[in-house]
Protein backbone atom coordinates (compact mmCIF):
# COMPACT_ATOMS: atom_id res chain seq x y z
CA UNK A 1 -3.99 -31.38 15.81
CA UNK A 2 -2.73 -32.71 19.33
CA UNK A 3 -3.14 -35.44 18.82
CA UNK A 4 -1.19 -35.62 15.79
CA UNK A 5 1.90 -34.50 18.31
CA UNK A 6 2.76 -37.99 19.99
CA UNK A 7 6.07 -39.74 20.57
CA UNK A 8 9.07 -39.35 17.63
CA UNK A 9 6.94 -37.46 15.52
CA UNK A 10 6.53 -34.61 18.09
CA UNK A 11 10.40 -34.51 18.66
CA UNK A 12 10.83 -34.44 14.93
CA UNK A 13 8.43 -31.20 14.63
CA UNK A 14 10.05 -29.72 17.45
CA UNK A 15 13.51 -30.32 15.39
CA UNK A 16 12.21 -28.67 12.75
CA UNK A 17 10.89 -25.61 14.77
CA UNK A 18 14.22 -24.80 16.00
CA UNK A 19 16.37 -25.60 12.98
CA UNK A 20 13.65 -22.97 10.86
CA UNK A 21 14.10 -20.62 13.81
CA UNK A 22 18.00 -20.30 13.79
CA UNK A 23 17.48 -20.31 9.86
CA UNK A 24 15.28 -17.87 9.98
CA UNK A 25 17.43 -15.46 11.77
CA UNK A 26 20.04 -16.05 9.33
CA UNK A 27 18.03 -15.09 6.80
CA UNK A 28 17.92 -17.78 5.17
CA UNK A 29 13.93 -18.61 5.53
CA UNK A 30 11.33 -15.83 5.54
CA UNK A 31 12.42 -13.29 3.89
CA UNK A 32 10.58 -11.28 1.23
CA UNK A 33 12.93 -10.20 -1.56
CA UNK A 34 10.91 -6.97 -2.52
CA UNK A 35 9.89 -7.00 -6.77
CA UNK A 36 11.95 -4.07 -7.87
CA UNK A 37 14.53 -2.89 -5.10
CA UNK A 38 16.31 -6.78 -3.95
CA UNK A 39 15.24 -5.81 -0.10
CA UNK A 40 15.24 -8.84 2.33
CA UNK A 41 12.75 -7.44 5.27
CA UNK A 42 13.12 -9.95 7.74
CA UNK A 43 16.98 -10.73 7.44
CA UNK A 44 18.76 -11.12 10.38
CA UNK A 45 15.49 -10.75 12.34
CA UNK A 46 14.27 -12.61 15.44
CA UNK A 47 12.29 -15.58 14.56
CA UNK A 48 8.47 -14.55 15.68
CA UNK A 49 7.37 -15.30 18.98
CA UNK A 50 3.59 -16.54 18.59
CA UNK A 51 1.34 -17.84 20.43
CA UNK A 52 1.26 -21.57 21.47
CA UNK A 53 -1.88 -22.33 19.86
CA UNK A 54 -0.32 -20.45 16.42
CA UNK A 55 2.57 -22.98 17.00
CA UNK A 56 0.53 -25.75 16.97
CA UNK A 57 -0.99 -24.79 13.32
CA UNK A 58 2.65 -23.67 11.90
CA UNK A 59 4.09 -26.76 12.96
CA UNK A 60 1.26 -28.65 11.46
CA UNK A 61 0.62 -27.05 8.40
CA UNK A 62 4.43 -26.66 7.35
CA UNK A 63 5.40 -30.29 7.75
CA UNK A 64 2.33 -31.92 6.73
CA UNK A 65 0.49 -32.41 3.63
CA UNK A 66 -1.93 -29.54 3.78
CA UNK A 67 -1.04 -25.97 2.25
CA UNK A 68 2.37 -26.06 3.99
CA UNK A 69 3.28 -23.21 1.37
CA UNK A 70 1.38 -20.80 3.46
CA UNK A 71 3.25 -20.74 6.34
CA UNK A 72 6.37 -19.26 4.76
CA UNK A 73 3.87 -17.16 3.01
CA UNK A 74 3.36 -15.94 6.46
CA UNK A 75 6.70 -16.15 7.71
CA UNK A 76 7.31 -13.31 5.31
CA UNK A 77 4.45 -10.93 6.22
CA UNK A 78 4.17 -7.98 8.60
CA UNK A 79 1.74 -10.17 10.44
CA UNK A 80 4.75 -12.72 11.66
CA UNK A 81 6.89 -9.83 12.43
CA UNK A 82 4.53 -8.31 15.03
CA UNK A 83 4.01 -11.85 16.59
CA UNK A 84 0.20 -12.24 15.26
CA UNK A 85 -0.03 -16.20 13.90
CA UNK A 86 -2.36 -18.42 12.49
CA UNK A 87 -4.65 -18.54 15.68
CA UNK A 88 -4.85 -15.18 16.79
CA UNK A 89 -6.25 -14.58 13.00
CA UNK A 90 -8.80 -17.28 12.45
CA UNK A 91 -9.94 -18.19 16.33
CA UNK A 92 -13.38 -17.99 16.85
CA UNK A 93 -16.16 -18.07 19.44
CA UNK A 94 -18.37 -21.21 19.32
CA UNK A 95 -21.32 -19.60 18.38
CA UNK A 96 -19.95 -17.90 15.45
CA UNK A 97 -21.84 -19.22 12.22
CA UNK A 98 -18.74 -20.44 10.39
CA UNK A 99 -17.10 -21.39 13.87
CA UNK A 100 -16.00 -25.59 13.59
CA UNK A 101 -13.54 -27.72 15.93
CA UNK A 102 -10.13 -28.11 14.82
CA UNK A 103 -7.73 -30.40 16.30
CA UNK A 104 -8.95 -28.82 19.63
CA UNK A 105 -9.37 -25.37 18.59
CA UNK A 106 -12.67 -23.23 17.62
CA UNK A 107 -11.83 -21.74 14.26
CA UNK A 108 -13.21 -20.24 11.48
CA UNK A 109 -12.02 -20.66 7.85
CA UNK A 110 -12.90 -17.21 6.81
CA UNK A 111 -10.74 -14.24 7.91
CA UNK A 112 -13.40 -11.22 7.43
CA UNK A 113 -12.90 -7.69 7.83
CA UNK A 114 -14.81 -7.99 10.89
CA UNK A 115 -12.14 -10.28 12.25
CA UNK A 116 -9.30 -7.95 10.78
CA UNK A 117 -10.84 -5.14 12.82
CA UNK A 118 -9.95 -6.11 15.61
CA UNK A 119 -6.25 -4.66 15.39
CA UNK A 120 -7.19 -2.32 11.75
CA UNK A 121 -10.68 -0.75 13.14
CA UNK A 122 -9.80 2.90 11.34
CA UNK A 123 -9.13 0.76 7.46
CA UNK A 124 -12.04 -1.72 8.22
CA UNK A 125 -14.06 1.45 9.05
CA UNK A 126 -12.95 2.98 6.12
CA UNK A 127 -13.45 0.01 3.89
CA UNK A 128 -16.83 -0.72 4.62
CA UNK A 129 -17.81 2.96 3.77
CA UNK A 130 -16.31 2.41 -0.03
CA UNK A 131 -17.95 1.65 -2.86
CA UNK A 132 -15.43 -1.67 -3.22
CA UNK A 133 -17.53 -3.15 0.02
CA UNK A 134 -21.08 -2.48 -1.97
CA UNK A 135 -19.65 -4.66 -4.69
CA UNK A 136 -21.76 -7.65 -3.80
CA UNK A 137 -24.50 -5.36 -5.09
CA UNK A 138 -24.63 -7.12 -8.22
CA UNK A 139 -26.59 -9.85 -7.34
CA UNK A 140 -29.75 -7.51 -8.14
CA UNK A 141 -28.07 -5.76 -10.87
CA UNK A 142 -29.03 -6.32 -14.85
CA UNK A 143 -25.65 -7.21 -15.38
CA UNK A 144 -26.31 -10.14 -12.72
CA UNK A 145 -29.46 -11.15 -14.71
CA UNK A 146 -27.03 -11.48 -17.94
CA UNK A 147 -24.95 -13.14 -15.51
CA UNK A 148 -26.80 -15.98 -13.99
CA UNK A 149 -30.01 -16.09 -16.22
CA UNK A 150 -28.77 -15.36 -19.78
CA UNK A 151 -25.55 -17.14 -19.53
CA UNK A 152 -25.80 -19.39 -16.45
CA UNK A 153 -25.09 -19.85 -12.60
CA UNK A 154 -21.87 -21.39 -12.69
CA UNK A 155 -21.01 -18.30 -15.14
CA UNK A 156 -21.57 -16.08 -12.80
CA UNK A 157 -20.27 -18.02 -9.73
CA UNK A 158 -16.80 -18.43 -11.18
CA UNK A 159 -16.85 -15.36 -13.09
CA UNK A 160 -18.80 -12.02 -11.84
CA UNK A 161 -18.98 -12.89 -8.23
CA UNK A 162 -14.96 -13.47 -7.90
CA UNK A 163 -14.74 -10.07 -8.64
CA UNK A 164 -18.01 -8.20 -7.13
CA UNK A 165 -18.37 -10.89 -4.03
CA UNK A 166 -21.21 -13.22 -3.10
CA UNK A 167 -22.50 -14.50 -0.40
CA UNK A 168 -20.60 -17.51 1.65
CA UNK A 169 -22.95 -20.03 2.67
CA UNK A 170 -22.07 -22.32 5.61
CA UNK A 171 -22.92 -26.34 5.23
CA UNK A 172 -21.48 -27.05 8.89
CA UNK A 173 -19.08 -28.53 10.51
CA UNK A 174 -15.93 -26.12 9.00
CA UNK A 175 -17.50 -26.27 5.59
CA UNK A 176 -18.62 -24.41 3.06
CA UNK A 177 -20.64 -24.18 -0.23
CA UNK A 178 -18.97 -25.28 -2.89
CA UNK A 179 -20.70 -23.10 -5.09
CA UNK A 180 -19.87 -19.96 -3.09
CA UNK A 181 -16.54 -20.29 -1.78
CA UNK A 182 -13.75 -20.26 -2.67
CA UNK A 183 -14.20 -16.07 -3.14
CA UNK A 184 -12.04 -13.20 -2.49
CA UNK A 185 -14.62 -10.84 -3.86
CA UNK A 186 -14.17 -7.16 -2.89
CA UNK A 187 -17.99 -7.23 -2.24
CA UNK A 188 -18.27 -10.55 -0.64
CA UNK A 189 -20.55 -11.41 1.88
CA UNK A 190 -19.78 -13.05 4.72
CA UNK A 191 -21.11 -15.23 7.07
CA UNK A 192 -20.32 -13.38 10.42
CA UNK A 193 -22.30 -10.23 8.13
CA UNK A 194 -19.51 -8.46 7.20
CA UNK A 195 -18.89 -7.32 3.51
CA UNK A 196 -15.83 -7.85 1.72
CA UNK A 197 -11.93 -9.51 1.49
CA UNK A 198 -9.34 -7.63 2.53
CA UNK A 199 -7.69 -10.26 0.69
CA UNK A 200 -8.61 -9.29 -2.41
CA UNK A 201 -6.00 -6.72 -2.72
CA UNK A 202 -3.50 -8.43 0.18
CA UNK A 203 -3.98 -11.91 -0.69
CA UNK A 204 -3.37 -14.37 1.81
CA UNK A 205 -1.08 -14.85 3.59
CA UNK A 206 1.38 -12.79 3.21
CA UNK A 207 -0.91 -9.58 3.37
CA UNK A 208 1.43 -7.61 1.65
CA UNK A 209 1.30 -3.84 1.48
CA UNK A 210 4.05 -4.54 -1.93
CA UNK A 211 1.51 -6.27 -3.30
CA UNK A 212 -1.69 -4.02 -2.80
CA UNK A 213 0.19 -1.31 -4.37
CA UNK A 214 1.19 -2.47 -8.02
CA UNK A 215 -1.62 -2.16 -10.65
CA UNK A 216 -1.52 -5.80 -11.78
CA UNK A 217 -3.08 -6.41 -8.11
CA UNK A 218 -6.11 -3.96 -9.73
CA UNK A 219 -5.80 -5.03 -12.80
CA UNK A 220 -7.37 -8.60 -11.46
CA UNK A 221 -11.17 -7.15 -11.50
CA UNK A 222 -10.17 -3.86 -13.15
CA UNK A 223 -9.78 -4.69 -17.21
CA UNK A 224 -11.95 -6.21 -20.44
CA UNK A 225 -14.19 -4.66 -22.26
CA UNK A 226 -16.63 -2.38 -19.74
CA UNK A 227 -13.62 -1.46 -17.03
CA UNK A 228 -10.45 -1.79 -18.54
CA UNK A 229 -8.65 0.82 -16.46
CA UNK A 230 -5.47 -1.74 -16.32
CA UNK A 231 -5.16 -1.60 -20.17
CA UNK A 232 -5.92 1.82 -19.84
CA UNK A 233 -3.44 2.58 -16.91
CA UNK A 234 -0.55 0.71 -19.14
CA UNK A 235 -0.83 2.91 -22.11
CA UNK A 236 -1.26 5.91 -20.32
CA UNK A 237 2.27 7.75 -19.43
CA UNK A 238 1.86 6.75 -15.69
CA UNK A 239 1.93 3.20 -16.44
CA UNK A 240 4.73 3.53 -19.24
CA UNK A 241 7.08 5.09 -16.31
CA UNK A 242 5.86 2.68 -13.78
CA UNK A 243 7.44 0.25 -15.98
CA UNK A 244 10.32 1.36 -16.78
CA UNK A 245 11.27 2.89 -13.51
CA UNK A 246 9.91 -0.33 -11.04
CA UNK A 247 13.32 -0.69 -9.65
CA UNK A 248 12.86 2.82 -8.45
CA UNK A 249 9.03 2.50 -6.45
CA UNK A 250 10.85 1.33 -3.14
CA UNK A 251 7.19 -1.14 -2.79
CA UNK A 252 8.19 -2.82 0.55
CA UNK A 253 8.21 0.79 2.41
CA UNK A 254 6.64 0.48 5.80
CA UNK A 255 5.61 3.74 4.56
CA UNK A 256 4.99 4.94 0.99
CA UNK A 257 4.83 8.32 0.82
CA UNK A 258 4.50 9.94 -2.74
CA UNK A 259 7.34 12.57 -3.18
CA UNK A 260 9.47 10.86 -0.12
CA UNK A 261 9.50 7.04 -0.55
CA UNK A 262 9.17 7.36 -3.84
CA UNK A 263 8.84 9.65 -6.53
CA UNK A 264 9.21 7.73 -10.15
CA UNK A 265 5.78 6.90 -11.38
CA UNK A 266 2.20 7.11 -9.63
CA UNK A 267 0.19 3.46 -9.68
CA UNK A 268 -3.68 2.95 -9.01
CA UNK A 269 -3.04 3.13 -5.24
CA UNK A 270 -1.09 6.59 -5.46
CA UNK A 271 -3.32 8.29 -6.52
CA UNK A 272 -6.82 6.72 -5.46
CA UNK A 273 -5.60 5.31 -1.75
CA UNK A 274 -2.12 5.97 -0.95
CA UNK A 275 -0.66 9.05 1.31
CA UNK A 276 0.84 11.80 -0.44
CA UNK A 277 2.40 15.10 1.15
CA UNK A 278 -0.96 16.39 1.62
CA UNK A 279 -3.38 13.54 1.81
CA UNK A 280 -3.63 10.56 4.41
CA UNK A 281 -3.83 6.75 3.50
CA UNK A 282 -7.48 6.08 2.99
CA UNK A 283 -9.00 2.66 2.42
CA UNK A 284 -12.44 4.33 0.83
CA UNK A 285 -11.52 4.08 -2.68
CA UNK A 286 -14.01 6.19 -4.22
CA UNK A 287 -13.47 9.77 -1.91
CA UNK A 288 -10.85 11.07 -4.59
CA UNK A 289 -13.16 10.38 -7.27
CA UNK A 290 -15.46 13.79 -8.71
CA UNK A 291 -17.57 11.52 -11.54
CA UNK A 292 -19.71 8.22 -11.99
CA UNK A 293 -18.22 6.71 -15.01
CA UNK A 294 -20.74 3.29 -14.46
CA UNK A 295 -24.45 4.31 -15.47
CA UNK A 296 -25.54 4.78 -18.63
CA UNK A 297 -25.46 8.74 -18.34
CA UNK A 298 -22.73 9.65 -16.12
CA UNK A 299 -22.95 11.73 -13.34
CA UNK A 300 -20.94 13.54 -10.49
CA UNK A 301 -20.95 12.44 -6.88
CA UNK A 302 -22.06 13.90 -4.00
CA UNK A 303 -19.31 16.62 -2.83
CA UNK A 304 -17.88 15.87 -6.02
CA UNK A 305 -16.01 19.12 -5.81
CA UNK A 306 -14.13 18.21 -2.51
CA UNK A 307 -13.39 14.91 -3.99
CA UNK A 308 -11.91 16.06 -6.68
CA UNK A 309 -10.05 18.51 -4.83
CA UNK A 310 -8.16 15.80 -3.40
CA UNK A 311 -7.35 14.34 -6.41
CA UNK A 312 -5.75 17.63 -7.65
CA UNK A 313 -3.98 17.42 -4.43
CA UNK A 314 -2.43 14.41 -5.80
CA UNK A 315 -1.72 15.50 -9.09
CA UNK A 316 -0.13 18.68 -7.86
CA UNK A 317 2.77 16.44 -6.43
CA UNK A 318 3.68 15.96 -10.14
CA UNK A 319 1.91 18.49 -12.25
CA UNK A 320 1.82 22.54 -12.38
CA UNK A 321 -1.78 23.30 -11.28
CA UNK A 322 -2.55 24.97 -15.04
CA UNK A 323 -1.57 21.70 -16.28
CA UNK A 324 -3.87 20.10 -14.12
CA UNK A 325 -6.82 22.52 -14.53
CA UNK A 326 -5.96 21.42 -18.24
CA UNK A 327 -6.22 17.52 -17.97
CA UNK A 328 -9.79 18.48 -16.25
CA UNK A 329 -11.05 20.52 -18.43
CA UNK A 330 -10.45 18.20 -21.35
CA UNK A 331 -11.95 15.11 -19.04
CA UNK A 332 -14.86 17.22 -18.11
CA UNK A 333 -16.34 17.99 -22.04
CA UNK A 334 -15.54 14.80 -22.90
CA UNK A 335 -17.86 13.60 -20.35
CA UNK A 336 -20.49 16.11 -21.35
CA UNK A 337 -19.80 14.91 -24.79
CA UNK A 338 -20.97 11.20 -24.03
CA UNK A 339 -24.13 12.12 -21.93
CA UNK A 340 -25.45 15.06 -24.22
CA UNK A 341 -24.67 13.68 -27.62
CA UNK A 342 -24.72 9.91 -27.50
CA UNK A 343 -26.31 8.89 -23.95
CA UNK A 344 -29.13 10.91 -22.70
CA UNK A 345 -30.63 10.63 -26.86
CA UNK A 346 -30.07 6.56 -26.38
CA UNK A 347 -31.15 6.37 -23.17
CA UNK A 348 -34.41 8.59 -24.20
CA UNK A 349 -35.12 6.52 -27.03
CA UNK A 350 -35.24 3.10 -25.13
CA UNK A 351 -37.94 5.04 -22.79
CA UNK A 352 -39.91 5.74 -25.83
CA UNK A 353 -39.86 2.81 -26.74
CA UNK A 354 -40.99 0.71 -23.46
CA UNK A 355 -43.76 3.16 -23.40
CA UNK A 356 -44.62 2.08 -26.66
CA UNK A 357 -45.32 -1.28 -26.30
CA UNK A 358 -42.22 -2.05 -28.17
CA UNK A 359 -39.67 -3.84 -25.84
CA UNK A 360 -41.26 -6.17 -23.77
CA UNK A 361 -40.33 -6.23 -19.55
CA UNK A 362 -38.09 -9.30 -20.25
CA UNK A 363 -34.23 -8.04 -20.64
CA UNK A 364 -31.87 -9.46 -23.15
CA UNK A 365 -34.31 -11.40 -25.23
CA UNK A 366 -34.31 -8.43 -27.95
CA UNK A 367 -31.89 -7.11 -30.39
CA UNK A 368 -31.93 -3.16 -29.71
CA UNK A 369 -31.54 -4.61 -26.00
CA UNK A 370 -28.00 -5.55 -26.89
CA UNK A 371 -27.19 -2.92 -29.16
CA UNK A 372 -28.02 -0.19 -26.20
CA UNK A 373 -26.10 -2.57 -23.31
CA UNK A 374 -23.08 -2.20 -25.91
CA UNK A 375 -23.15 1.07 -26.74
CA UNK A 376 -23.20 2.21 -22.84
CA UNK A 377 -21.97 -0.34 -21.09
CA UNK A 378 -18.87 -1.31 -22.94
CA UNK A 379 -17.66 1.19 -25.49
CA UNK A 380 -19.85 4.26 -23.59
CA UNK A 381 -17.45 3.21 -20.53
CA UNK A 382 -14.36 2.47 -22.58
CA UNK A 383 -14.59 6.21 -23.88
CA UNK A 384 -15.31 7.70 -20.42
CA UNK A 385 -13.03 5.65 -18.28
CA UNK A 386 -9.93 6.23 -20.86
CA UNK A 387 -10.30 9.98 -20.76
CA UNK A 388 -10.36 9.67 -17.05
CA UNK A 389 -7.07 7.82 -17.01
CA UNK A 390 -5.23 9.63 -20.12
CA UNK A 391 -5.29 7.05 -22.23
CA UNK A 392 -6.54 8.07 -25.75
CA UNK A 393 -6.58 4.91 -27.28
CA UNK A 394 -9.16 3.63 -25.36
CA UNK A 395 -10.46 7.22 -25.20
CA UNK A 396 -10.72 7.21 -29.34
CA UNK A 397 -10.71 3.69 -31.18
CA UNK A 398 -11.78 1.61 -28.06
CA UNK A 399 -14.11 4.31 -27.09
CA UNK A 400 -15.84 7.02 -28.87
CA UNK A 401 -15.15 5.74 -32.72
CA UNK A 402 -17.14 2.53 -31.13
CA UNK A 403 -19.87 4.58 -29.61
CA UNK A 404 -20.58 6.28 -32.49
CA UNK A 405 -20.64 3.07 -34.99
CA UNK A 406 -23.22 1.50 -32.51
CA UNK A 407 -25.19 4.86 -32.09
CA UNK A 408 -25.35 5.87 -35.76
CA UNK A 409 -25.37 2.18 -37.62
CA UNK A 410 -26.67 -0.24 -35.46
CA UNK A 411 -28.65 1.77 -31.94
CA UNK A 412 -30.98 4.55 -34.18
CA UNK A 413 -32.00 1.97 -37.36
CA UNK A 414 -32.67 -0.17 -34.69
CA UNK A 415 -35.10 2.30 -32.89
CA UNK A 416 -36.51 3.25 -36.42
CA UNK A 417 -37.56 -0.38 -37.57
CA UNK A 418 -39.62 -0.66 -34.13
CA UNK A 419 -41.33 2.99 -33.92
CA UNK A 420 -40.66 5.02 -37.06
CA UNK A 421 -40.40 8.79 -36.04
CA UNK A 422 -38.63 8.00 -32.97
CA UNK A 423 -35.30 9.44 -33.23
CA UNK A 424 -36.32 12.34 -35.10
CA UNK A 425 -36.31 15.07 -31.99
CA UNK A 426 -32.63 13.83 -31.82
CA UNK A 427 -31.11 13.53 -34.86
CA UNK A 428 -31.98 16.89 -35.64
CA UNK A 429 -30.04 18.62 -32.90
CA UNK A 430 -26.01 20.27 -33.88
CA UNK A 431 -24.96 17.36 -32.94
CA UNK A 432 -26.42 14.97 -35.64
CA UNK A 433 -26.56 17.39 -38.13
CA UNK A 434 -23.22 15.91 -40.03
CA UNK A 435 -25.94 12.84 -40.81
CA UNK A 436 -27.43 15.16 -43.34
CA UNK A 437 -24.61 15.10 -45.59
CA UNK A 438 -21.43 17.51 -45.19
CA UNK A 439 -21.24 21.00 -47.65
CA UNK A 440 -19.38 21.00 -50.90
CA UNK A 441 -16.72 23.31 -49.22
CA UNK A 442 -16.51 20.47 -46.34
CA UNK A 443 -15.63 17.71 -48.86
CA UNK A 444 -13.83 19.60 -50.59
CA UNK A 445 -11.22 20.37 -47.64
CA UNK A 446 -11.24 16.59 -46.96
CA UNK A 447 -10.23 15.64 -50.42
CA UNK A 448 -7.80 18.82 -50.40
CA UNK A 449 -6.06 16.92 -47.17
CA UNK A 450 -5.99 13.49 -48.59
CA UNK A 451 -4.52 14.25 -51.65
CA UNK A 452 -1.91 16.81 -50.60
CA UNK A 453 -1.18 13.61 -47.30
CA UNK A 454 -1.26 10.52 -49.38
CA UNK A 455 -1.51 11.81 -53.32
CA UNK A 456 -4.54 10.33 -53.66
């Protein structure tokens, strides 16, 4: 980069420098124009005072040809306001695995959690203690053997793994695999053996706190058809008041406090990460959460009481406590609902039928195979996660109306054709009993309804 510095093109940079500088105490470059509430952060502020080696990369990057964009992208972030640049981010130590000379100076390309702990040690703690850092998991998961063996690698490198993570794999000399980076997995893996992106939720380079904190910024791993809590959150009345109230979320807030910065609608973040009157900031997603909404049969987490405590605790700064016992008491059976009527009797009858000699060890190369991954995976989640997150559409039609066509039409013939006899001990229980026909009286009140409804 020095040497790119010589003669009238160094007096032109250095031009530039000053001209942004007085410009940007003017406000008229780097500020960040909150979504919602018009705020300028940085107007009238001093330009930042970084260190020469961050100078040299500003200077390069915003008047040459490569990603020039992210320097005002930085010039608007907390980052440039505290005097931390370019350098102080991405410098490395020689023997660092994804270290490479540049221009002079030992970077790296990838900014890891390790490297952001340096100055955020209590999130990066935090972080790496969540389930989002595990997310990299997948790659022995069944759903990564759908991923990269049913469908294909590339499949799975440009779809599951931007979302889970992978693992970045160094060529040399500054580069990297093509066919593992770019990713801003949650899970990711990194070279220096740190797991996850912090920018995955505060993208680069801005590393905005606004931005972490509205649901679309969830909603990029968080929807289709096994995890759709965006969908979800937008019909639900949170995400209906969100909406209409955005103007009102004061997003930019150095600090975003529910029921003192802000009070109009709850997001994702309030009420799974964000500090509330009674609860801290924490970057461990999962320690307000009581249930396991993932497996087939769902089940609560460890301490699941205190963790749900805390999420009352949150709802509480909104809700009467009766209404909240309420909203958990209707969650909770609908959960038991799932596991002890359509679940555990799936989930038993697959057993059976491995033991059997029926399914062979290979996954995905049978028909019932499908019809099970379906039933729990997709609309057994869709039913789960939309009671979790009040949104009865997804609870009902996208969820348990689903669960039961697959179960009753598709899941037990299924079953039957391979091992006749096998889903007798089930269908007989209360729950299955409806199969058996309904009573006179029964049909009778349905007709009774329809005609006195529709006159027919």
């Amino acid at each position: 980069m020095i040497g790119l510095m010589r003669g009238t093109l160094w007096k032109r940079l250095r031009s530039v420098t000053i001209l942004c500088a007085i410009m940007a105490t003017m406000g008229v470059v780097g500020s960040e124009g909150a979504v919602g509430d018009g705020k300028d952060e940085t107007k009238g502020a001093s330009p930042p005072r970084v260190s020469e080696e961050s100078q040299k990369c500003i200077d390069c990057h915003r008047d040459g040809e490569v990603a020039p964009v992210i320097v005002s992208q930085w010039q608007q972030s907390a980052h440039a306001r505290n005097n931390v640049g370019c350098y102080e981010c991405h410098k490395a130590a020689k023997s660092d695995s994804d270290a490479f000379d540049h221009y002079g100076a030992t970077i790296s390309i990838i900014v890891s959690p390790k490297d952001c702990g340096a100055c955020h040690a209590k999130v990066v703690a935090e972080f790496d203690g969540s389930h989002h850092a595990k997310g990299g998991q997948i790659l022995g998961s069944l759903d990564n053997v759908l991923g990269e063996v049913v469908e294909g690698v590339p499949a799975a490198n440009a779809g599951c793994k931007q979302c889970h993570g992978s693992e970045v794999k160094v060529i040399g000399n500054g580069k990297l695999d093509p066919t593992t980076w770019p990713n801003t997995g949650i899970g990711r893996l990194n070279p220096d053996g740190s797991k996850g992106s912090c920018s995955a939720c505060h993208s680069r380079h801005a590393f905005s706190p606004m931005l972490a904190r509205q649901p679309e910024n969830c909603g990029k791993c968080h929807l289709g058809p096994d995890h759709p809590q965006y969908e979800i959150y937008n019909e639900s009345k949170h995400g209906i008041a969100f909406r209409a109230f955005i103007h009102k979320m004061n997003l930019s807030s150095d600090s975003w406090v529910l029921g003192v910065d802000y009070d109009a609608a709850p997001t994702c973040a309030t009420c799974h990460m964000s500090a509330t009157k009674g609860l801290p900031l924490t970057h461990d997603i999962g320690t307000r959460i009581s249930w396991n909404l993932r497996p087939e049969v769902s089940i609560k987490l460890a301490d699941w009481e205190g963790r749900r405590d805390k999420m009352e605790t949150v709802c509480q700064n909104c809700h009467t406590s009766e209404y909240v016992d309420g909203f958990y008491k209707q969650f909770d059976d609908v959960i038991e609902l799932y596991n002890e009527k359509f679940a555990k009797p799936a989930q038993a009858v697959m057993k059976k039928l491995r033991e059997a000699g029926k399914i062979n060890p290979t996954p995905f190369d049978e028909e019932i195979e499908w019809t099970y991954f379906f039933l729990w995976h997709h609309e057994g989640r869709r039913a789960r996660h939309g009671a979790s997150m009040m949104g009865p559409d997804y609870t009902q039609w996208h969820g348990f109306y689903e669960v039961a066509h697959r179960f009753y039409i598709e899941f037990m013939p299924q079953a039957e054709h391979l091992l006749p006899g096998v889903t007798a001990e089930y269908m007989n229980s209360d729950f299955h009993k409806w199969t058996q026909g309904l009573s006179p009286e029964e049909r009778e009140r349905i007709r009774k309804f329809y005609q006195e409804r529709y006159g027919q």
